[in-house]
Protein backbone atom coordinates (compact mmCIF):
# COMPACT_ATOMS: atom_id res chain seq x y z
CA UNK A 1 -46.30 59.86 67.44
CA UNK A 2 -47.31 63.29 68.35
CA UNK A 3 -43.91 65.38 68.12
CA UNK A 4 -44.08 69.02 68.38
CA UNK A 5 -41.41 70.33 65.22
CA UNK A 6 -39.28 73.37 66.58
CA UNK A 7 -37.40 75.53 64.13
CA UNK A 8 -34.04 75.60 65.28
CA UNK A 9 -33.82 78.80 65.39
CA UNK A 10 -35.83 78.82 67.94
CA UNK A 11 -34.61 75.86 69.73
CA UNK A 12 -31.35 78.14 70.24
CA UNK A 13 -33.50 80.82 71.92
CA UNK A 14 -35.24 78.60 73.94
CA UNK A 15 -32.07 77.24 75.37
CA UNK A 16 -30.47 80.42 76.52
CA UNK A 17 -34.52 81.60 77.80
CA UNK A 18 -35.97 78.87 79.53
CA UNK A 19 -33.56 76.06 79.41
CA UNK A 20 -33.91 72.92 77.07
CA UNK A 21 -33.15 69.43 78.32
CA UNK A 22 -32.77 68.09 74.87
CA UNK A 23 -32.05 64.02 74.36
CA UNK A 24 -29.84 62.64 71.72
CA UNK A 25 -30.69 62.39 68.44
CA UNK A 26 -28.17 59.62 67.17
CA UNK A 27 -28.73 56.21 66.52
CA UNK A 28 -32.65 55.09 67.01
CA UNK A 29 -34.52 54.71 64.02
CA UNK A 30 -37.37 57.13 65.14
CA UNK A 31 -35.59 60.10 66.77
CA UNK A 32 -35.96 62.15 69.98
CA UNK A 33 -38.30 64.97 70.40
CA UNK A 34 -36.95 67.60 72.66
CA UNK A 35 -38.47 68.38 76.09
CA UNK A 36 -38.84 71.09 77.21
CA UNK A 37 -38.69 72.53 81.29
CA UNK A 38 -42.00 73.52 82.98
CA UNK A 39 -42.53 76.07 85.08
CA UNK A 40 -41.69 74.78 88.89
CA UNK A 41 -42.76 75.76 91.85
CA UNK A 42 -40.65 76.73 94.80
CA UNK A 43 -39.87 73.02 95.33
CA UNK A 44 -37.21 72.29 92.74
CA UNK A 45 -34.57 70.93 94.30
CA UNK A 46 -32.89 67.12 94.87
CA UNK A 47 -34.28 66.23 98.28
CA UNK A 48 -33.52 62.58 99.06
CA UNK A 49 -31.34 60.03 97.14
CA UNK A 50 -31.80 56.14 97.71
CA UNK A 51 -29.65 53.36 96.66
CA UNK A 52 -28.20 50.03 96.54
CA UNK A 53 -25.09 48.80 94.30
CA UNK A 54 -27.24 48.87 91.26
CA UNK A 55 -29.76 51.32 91.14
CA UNK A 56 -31.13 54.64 93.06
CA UNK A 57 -34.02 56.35 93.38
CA UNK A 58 -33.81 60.34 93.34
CA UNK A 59 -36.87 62.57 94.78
CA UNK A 60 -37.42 66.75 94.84
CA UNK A 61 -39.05 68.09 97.83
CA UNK A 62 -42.75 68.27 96.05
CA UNK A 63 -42.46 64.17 95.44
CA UNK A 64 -41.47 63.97 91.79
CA UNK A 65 -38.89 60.97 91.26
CA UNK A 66 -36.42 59.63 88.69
CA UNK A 67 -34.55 56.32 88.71
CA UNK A 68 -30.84 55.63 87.49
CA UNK A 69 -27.92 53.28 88.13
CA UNK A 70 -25.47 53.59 90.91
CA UNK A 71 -23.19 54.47 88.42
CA UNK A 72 -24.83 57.45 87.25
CA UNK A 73 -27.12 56.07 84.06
CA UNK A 74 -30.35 56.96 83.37
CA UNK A 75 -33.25 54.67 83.79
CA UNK A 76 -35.96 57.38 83.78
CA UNK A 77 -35.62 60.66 81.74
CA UNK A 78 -33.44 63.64 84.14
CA UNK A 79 -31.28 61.34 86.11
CA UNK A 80 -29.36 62.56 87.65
CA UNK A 81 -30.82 65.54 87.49
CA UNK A 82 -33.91 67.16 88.72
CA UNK A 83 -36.84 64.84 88.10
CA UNK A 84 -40.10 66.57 86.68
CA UNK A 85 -40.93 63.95 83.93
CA UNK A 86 -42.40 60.88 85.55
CA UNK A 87 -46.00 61.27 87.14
CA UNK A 88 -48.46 60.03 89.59
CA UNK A 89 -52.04 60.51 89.48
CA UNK A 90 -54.99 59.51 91.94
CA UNK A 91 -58.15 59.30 90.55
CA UNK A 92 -60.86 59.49 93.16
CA UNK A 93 -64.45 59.26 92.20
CA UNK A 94 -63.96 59.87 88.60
CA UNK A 95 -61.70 63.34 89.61
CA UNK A 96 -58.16 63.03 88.54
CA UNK A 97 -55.57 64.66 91.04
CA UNK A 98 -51.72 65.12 90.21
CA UNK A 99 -49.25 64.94 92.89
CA UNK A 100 -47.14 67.09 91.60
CA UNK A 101 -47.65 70.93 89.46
CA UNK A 102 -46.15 69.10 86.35
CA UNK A 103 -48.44 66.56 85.67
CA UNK A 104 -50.26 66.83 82.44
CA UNK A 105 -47.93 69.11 80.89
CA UNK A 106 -47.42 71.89 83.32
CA UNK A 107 -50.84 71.80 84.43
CA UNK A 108 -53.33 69.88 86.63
CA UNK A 109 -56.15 67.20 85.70
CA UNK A 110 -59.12 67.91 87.72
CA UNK A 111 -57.02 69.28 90.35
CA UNK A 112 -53.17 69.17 92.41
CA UNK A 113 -52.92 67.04 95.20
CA UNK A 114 -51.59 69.16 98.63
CA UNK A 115 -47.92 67.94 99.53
CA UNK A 116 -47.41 67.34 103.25
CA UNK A 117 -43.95 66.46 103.91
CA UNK A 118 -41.02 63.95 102.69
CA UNK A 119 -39.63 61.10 105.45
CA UNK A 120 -36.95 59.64 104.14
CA UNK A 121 -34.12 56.62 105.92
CA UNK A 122 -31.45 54.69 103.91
CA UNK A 123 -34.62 52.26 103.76
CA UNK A 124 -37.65 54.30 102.44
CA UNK A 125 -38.29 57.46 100.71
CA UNK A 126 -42.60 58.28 101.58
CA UNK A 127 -43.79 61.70 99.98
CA UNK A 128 -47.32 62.46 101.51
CA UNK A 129 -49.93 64.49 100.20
CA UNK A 130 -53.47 65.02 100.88
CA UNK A 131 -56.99 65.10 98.42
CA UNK A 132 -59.85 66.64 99.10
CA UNK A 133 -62.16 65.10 101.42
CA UNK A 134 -59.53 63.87 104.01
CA UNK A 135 -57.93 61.31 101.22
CA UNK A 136 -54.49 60.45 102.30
CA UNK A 137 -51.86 59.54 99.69
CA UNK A 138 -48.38 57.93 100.48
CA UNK A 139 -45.77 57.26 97.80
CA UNK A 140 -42.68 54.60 98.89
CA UNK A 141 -40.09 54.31 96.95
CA UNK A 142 -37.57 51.04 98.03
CA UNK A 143 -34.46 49.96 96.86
CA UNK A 144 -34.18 45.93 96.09
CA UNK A 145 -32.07 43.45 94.84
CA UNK A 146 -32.47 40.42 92.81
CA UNK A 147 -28.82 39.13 91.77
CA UNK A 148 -25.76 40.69 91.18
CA UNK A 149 -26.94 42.28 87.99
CA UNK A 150 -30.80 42.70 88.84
CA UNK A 151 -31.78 45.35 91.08
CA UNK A 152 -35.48 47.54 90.86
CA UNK A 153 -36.79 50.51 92.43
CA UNK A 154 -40.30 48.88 94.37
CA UNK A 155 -42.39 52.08 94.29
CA UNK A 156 -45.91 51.83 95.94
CA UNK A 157 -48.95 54.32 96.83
CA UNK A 158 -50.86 53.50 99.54
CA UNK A 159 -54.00 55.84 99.72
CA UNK A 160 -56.16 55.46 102.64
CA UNK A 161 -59.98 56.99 102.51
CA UNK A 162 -59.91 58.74 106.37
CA UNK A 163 -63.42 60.47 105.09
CA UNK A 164 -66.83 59.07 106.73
CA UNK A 165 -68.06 57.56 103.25
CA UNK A 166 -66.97 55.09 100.40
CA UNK A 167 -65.00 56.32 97.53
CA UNK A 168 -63.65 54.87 94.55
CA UNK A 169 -60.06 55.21 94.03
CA UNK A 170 -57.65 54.63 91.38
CA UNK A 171 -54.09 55.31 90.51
CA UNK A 172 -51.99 55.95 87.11
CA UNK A 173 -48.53 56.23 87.13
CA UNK A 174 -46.48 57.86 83.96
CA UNK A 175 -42.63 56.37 83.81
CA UNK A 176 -40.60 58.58 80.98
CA UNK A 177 -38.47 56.10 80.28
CA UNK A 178 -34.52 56.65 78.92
CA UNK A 179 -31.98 54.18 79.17
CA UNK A 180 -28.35 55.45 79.19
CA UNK A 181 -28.54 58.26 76.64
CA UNK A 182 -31.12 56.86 74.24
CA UNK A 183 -34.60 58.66 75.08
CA UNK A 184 -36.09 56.53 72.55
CA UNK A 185 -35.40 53.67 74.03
CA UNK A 186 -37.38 50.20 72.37
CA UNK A 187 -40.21 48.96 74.23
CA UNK A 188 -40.80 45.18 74.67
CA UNK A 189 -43.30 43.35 76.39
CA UNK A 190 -41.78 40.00 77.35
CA UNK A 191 -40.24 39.70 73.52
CA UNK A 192 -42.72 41.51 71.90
CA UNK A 193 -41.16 44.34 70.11
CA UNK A 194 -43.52 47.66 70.38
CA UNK A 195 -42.99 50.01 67.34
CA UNK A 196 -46.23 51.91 67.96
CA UNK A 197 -48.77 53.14 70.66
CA UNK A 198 -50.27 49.96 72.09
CA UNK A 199 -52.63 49.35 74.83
CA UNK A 200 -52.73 46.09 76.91
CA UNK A 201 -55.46 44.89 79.51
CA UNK A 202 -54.78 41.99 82.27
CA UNK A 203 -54.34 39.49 82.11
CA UNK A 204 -50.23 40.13 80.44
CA UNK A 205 -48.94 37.21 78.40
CA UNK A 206 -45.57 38.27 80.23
CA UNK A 207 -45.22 39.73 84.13
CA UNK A 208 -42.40 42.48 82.68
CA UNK A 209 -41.34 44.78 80.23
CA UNK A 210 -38.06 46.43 78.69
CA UNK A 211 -36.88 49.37 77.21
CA UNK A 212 -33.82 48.35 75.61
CA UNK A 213 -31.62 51.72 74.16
CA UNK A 214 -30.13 51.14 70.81
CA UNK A 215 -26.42 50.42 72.04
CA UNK A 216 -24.72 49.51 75.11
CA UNK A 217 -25.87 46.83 77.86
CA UNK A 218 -28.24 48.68 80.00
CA UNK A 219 -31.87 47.82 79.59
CA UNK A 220 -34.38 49.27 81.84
CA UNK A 221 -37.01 46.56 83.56
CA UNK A 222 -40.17 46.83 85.13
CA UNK A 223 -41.45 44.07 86.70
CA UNK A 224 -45.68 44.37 86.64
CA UNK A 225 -45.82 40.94 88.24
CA UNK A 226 -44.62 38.94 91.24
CA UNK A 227 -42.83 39.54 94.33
CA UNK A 228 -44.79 42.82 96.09
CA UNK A 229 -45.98 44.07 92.60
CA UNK A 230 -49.80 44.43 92.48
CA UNK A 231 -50.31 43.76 88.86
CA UNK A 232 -52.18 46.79 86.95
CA UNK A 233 -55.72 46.70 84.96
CA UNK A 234 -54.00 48.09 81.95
CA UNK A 235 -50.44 49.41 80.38
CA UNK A 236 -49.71 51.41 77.41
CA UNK A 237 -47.04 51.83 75.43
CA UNK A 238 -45.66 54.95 73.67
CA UNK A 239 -44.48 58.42 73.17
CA UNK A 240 -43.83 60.59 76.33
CA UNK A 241 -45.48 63.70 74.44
CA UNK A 242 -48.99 62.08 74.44
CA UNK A 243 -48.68 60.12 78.00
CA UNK A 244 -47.05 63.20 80.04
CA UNK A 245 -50.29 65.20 79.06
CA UNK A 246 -52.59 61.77 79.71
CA UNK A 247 -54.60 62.13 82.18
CA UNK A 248 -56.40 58.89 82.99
CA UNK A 249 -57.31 57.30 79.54
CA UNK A 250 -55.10 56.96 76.38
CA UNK A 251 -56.21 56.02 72.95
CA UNK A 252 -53.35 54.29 72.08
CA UNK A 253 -53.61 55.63 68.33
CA UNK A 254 -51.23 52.92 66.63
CA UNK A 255 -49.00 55.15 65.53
CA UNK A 256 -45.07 55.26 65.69
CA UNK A 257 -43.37 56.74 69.27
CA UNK A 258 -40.34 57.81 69.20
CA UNK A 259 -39.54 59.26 73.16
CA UNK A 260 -41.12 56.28 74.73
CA UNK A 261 -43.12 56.03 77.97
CA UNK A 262 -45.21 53.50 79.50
CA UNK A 263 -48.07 53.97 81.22
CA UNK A 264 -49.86 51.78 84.56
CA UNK A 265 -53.12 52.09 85.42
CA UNK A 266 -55.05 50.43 88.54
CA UNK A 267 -58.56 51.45 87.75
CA UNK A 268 -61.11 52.90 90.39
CA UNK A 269 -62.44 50.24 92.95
CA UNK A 270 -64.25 50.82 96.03
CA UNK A 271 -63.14 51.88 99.23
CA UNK A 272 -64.27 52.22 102.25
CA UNK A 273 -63.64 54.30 105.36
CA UNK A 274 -60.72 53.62 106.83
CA UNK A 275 -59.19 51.28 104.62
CA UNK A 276 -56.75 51.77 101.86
CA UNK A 277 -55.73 51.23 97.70
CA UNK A 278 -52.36 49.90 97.47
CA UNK A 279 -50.49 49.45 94.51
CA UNK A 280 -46.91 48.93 93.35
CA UNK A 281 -44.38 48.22 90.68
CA UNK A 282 -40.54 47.52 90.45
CA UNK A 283 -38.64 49.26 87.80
CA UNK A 284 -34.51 49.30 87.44
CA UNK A 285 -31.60 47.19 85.76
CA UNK A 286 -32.64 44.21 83.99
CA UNK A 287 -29.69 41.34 83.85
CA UNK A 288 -28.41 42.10 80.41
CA UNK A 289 -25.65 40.53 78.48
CA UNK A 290 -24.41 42.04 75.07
CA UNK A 291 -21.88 40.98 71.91
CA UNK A 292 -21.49 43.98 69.29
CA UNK A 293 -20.75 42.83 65.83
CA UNK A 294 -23.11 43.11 62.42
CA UNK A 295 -25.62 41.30 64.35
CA UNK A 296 -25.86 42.83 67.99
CA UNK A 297 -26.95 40.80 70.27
CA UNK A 298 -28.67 42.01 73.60
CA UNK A 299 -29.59 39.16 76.22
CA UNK A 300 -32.10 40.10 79.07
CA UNK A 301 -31.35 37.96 81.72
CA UNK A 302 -33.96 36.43 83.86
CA UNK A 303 -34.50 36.94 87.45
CA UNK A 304 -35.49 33.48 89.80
CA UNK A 305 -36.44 34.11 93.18
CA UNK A 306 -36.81 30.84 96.30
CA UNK A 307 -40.48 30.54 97.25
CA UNK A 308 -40.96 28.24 99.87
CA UNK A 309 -37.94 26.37 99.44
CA UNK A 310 -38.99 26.28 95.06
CA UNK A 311 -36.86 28.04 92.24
CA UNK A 312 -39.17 30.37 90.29
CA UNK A 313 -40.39 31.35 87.48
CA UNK A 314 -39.48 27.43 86.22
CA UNK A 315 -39.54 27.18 83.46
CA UNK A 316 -38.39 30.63 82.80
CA UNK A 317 -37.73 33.33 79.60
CA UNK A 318 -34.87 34.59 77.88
CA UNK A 319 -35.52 37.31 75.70
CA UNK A 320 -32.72 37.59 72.74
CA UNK A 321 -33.21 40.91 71.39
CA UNK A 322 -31.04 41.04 67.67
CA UNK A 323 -29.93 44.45 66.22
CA UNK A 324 -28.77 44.71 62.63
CA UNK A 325 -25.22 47.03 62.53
CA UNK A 326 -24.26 45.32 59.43
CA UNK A 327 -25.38 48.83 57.27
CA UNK A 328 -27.31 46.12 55.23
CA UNK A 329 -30.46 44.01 55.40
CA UNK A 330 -29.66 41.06 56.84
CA UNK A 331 -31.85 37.91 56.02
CA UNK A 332 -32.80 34.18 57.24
CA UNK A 333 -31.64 35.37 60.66
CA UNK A 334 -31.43 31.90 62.62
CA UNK A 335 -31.04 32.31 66.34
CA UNK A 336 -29.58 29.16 68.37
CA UNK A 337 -29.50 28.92 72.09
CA UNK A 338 -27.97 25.95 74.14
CA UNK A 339 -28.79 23.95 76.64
CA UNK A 340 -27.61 25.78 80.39
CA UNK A 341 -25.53 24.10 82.63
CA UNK A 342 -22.80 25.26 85.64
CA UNK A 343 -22.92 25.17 89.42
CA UNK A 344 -26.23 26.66 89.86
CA UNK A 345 -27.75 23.14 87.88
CA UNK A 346 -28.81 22.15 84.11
CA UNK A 347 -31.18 23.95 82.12
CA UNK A 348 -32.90 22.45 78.99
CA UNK A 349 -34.33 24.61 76.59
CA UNK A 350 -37.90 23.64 75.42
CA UNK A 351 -39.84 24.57 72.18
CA UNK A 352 -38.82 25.46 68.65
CA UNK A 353 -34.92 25.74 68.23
CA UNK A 354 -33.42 27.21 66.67
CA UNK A 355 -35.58 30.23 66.16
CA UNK A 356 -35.59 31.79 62.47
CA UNK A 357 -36.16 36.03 62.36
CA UNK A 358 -36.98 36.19 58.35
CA UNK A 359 -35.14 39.98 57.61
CA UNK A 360 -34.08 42.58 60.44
CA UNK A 361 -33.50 46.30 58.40
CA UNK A 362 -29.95 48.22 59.09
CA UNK A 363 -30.26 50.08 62.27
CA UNK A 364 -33.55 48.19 63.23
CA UNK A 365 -34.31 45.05 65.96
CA UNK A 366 -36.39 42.46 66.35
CA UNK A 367 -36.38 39.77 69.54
CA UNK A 368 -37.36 35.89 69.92
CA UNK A 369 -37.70 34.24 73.67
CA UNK A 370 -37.02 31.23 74.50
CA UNK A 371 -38.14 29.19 77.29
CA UNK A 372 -35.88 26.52 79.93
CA UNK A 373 -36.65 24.79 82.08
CA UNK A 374 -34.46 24.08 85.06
CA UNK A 375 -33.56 20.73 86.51
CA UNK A 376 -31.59 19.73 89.72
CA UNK A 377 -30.89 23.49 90.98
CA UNK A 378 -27.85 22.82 93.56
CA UNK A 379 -29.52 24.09 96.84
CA UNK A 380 -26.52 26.25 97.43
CA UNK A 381 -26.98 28.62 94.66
CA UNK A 382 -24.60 29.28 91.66
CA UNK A 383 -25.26 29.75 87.74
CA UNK A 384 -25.86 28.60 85.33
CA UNK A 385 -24.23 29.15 81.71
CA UNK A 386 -26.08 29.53 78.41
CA UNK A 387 -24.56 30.50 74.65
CA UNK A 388 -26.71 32.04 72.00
CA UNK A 389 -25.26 31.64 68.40
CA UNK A 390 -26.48 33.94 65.78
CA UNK A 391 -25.93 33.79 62.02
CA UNK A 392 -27.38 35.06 58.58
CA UNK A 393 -26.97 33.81 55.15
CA UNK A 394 -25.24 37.81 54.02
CA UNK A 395 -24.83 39.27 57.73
CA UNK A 396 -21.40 38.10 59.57
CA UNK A 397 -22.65 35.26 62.21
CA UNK A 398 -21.94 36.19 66.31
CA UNK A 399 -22.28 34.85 69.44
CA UNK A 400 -22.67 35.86 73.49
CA UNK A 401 -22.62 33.45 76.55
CA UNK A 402 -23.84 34.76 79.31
CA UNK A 403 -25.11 33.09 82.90
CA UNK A 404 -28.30 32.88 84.63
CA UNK A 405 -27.94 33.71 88.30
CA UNK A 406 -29.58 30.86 90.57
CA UNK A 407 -30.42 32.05 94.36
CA UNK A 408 -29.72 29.80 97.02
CA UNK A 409 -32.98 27.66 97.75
CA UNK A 410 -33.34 24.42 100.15
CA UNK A 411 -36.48 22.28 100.60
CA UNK A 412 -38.73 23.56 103.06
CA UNK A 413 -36.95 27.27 103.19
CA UNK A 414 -39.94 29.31 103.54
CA UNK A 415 -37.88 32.76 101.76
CA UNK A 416 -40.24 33.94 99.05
CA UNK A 417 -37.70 36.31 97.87
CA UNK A 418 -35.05 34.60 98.80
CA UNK A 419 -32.65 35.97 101.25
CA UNK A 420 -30.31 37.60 98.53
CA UNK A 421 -32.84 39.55 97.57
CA UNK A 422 -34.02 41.57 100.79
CA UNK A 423 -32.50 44.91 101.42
CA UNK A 424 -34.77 46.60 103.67
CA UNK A 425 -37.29 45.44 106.50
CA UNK A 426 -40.55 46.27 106.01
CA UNK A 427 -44.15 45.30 107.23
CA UNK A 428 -46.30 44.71 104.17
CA UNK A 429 -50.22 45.36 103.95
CA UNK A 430 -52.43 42.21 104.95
CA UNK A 431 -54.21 40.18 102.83
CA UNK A 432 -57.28 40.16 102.58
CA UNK A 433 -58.25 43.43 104.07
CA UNK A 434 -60.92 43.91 105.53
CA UNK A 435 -60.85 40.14 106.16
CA UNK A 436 -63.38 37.30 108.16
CA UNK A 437 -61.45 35.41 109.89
CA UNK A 438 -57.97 34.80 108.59
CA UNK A 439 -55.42 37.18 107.12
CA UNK A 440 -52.03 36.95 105.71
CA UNK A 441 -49.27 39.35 106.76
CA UNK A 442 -45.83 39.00 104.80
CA UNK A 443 -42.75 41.07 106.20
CA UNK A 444 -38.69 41.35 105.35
CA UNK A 445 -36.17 41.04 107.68
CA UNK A 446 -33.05 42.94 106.38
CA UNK A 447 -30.46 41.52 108.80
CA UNK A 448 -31.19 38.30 111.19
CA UNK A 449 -31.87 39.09 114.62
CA UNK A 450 -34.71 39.28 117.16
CA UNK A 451 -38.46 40.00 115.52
CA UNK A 452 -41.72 40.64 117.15
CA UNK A 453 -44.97 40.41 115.31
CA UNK A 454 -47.90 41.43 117.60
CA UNK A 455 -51.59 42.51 116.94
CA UNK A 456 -53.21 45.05 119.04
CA UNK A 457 -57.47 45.68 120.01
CA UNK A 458 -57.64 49.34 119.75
CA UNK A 459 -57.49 49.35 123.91
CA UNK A 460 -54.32 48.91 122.90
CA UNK A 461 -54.52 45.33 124.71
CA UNK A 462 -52.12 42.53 122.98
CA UNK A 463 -54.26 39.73 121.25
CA UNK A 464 -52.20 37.82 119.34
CA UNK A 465 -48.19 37.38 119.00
CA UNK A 466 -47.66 35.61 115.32
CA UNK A 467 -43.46 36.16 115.40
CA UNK A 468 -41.76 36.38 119.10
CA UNK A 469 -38.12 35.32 118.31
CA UNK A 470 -34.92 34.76 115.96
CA UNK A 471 -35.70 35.33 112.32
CA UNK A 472 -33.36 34.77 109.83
CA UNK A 473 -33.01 37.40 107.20
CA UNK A 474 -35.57 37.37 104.15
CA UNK A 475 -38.71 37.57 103.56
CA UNK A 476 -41.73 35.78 105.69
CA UNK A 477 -45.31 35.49 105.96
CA UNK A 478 -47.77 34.08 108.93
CA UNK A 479 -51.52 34.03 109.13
CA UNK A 480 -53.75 35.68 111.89
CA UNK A 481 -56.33 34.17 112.74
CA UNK A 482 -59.15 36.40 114.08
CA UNK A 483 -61.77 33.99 114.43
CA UNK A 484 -62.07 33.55 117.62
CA UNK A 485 -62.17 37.92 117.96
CA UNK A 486 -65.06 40.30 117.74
CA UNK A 487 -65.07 42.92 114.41
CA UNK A 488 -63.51 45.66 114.71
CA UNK A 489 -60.39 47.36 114.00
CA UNK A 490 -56.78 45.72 114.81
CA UNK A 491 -53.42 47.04 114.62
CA UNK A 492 -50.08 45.01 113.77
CA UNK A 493 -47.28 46.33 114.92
CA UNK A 494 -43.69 44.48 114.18
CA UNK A 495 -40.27 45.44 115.76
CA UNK A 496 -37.49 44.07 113.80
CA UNK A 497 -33.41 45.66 115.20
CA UNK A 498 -34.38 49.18 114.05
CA UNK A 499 -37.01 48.99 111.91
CA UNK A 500 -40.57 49.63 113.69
CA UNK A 501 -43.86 49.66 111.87
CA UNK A 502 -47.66 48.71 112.08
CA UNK A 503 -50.82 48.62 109.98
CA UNK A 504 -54.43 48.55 110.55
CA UNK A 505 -56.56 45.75 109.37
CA UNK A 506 -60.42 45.69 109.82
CA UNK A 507 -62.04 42.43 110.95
CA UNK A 508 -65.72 41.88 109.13
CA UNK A 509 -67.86 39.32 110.38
């Protein structure tokens, strides 16, 4: 990693001169580098605060954003402080834009996107800002929950081309990731342990990642994969000093990181006038179980969801993540996991087990993930209950149970998220778009009550009602069919207790 070294002499000046957010320094094998405040402009302060039981979402008035837990952990670096350290950037016709003055290590790419103004509800926070050319750029942030010990921050940037001509657009987003107070948080993909800079193209062997801190039982998920997530072209892993200052491509150099970071990127496509680039990713509280003792063990919990009336992922992964506090090597590290079983149904566990890790170093991890698969899931919901078993032939032997959390899912239930999971309403873009034909809209209904989908000509003339009744709440999707219509430009607008929104979708025959 690429770590600035500052005398400490220095380091003392710089505290009392310019202030010094400086992370921990105990207790990960590869250290913290310091980081240190940028200038700011006038915009500086915490605007607008979003949460749920589990995690919130924190924004300043010129759109930067951090994420912690509703207890007051960190999941991004600065919680619960002023963010500054995790970055958006647009790129539009090979031009990178930041959103924000910070980006790229106090300074712009190619150039600083124009802030327009922060809406905010106990539903959405949406920063807009403009790009040259009459480019329009909206960042959501959402809160959402997944179980009683899953919840993520869905953020998405919609940016919509209001300009005459096609333009490619693209978007990178930086996440400065620091779990609890380890800044140096381990990165995993799946259970792939990342000890240096790594760079990853789609397709991922695994639709989420971890940073897992080196005590405690907070890890920090992001979810790349599934649910409203619009998968990325590419993610790197590795140190915050080389990412913060990245503007659109990393080398991914191979060598060690110690203040981690994690980079997206959704490379440029085409886009034409009047339509838009969406993309989005959920990042929070991963279900975590933990058991200290010479070998620590750290469980990351799964998270299934009910699509049309079908438990998924099934079969699913458990990642077992195995930290050596003996002050020893330890060796022939053989990792057992049972069979699941408890209200929510039976789980059997497939593939080689038990697993064997051949030497984990004092103070160092390593992980193994195993897979079940889940039989009879009682349509009612419940858990159900695993035990991992641990032991060494010269490290003291431990052991954690801990429960998978099963949502509620009947035959024929048409709740892709299931309703447990839905916090907010919201109208989601169409797919395809532009479309010939037939497009699919999906929506979430926060509370159950009355909802009206309806699609409007531009005459503002009604010519199709999709949802015109009682909806139960979760998430939903219906098709529009548009074939019998001329091309042109349509708006869908749904009304859902106090929740109003619409979205434009072009019809190309």
């Amino acid at each position: 990693m690429k770590q600035c070294k500052i005398v400490y002499s220095i380091l003392a000046v710089l505290v009392l001169a310019i202030g010094v957010i400086a992370a921990p320094l105990t207790g990960h094998k590869h250290g913290v580098s310091p980081k240190l405040t940028h200038a700011r402009s006038a915009h500086s302060t915490l605007d607008a605060t979003l949460c749920n039981g589990l995690v919130c979402v924190q924004t300043d008035e010129d759109g930067d954003f951090n994420i912690g837990t509703a207890g007051g952990s960190t999941l991004l670096y600065g919680y619960p402080n002023d963010p500054w350290s995790t970055s958006v950037r647009v790129s539009l016709d090979g031009q990178v834009y930041n959103l924000t003055q910070e980006g790229s290590d106090g300074a712009s790419c190619q150039g600083v996107a124009t802030f327009v103004n922060e809406v905010s509800d106990n539903i959405h926070i949406a920063d807009n800002y403009t790009l040259p050319g009459n480019i329009a750029v909206t960042v959501t942030h959402t809160v959402v929950s997944f179980s009683d010990s899953s919840a993520a921050v869905l953020t998405r940037t919609v940016v919509t081309n209001n300009s005459g001509a096609t333009h490619n657009i693209g978007v990178l987003y930086e996440y400065d990731t620091m779990v609890d107070d380890d800044d140096a948080a381990t990165l995993y993909l799946g259970p792939n342990h990342i000890t240096v800079a790594t760079c990853y193209t789609a397709p991922f062997p695994y639709p989420y990642w971890d940073a897992i801190p080196y005590s405690g039982s907070l890890v920090g998920r992001g979810t790349i994969t599934g649910g409203q997530a619009v998968t990325p072209d590419a993610l790197a892993f590795g140190g915050w000093g080389d990412f913060y200052s990245t503007c659109w491509d990393d080398t991914c150099d191979g060598q060690d990181y110690g203040d981690s970071a994690v980079l997206y990127r959704w490379n440029e496509m085409p886009v034409a006038s009047g339509q838009t680039r969406n993309v989005a990713t959920y990042y929070g509280v991963g279900g975590i179980n933990s058991s200290a003792g010479a070998l620590h063990i750290t469980v990351s919990e799964p998270s299934l969801a009910c699509i049309e009336g079908e438990i998924l992922p099934n079969p699913f992964q458990i990642l077992v993540n195995v930290t050596d506090s003996a002050g020893i090597a330890c060796n022939t590290i053989s990792v057992l996991m049972s069979n699941g079983s408890g209200i929510g149904g039976t789980a059997t566990i497939t593939g080689t087990n038990p697993q064997t890790i051949e030497a984990i170093q004092p103070g160092n991890s390593s992980a193994v993930s195993f897979t079940a698969q889940l039989s009879t899931p009682n349509p009612e919901g419940g858990t159900v209950n695993f035990t991992v078993q641990v032991t060494a032939g010269n490290c003291a032997q431990n052991s954690a149970d801990f429960s998978v959390d099963v949502p509620v899912c009947a035959a024929g239930v048409d709740h892709p998220q299931s309703a447990g999971l839905v916090t907010s309403s919201a109208l989601h873009a169409s797919f395809p778009n532009p479309f010939n034909a037939i497009t699919n809209l999906t929506f979430d209904v926060a509370q159950s009550g009355f909802v009206t989908l309806k699609v409007y000509d531009l005459m503002g003339k009604q010519v199709a009602s999709l949802v015109n009744g009682q909806m139960e709440r979760g998430s939903h999707s219906v098709q529009f069919d548009a074939s019998k219509l001329p091309s042109g430009v349509y708006l869908c607008r749904m009304n859902a207790r106090n929740y109003t929104a619409s979205q434009k979708m072009l019809l190309m025959k």
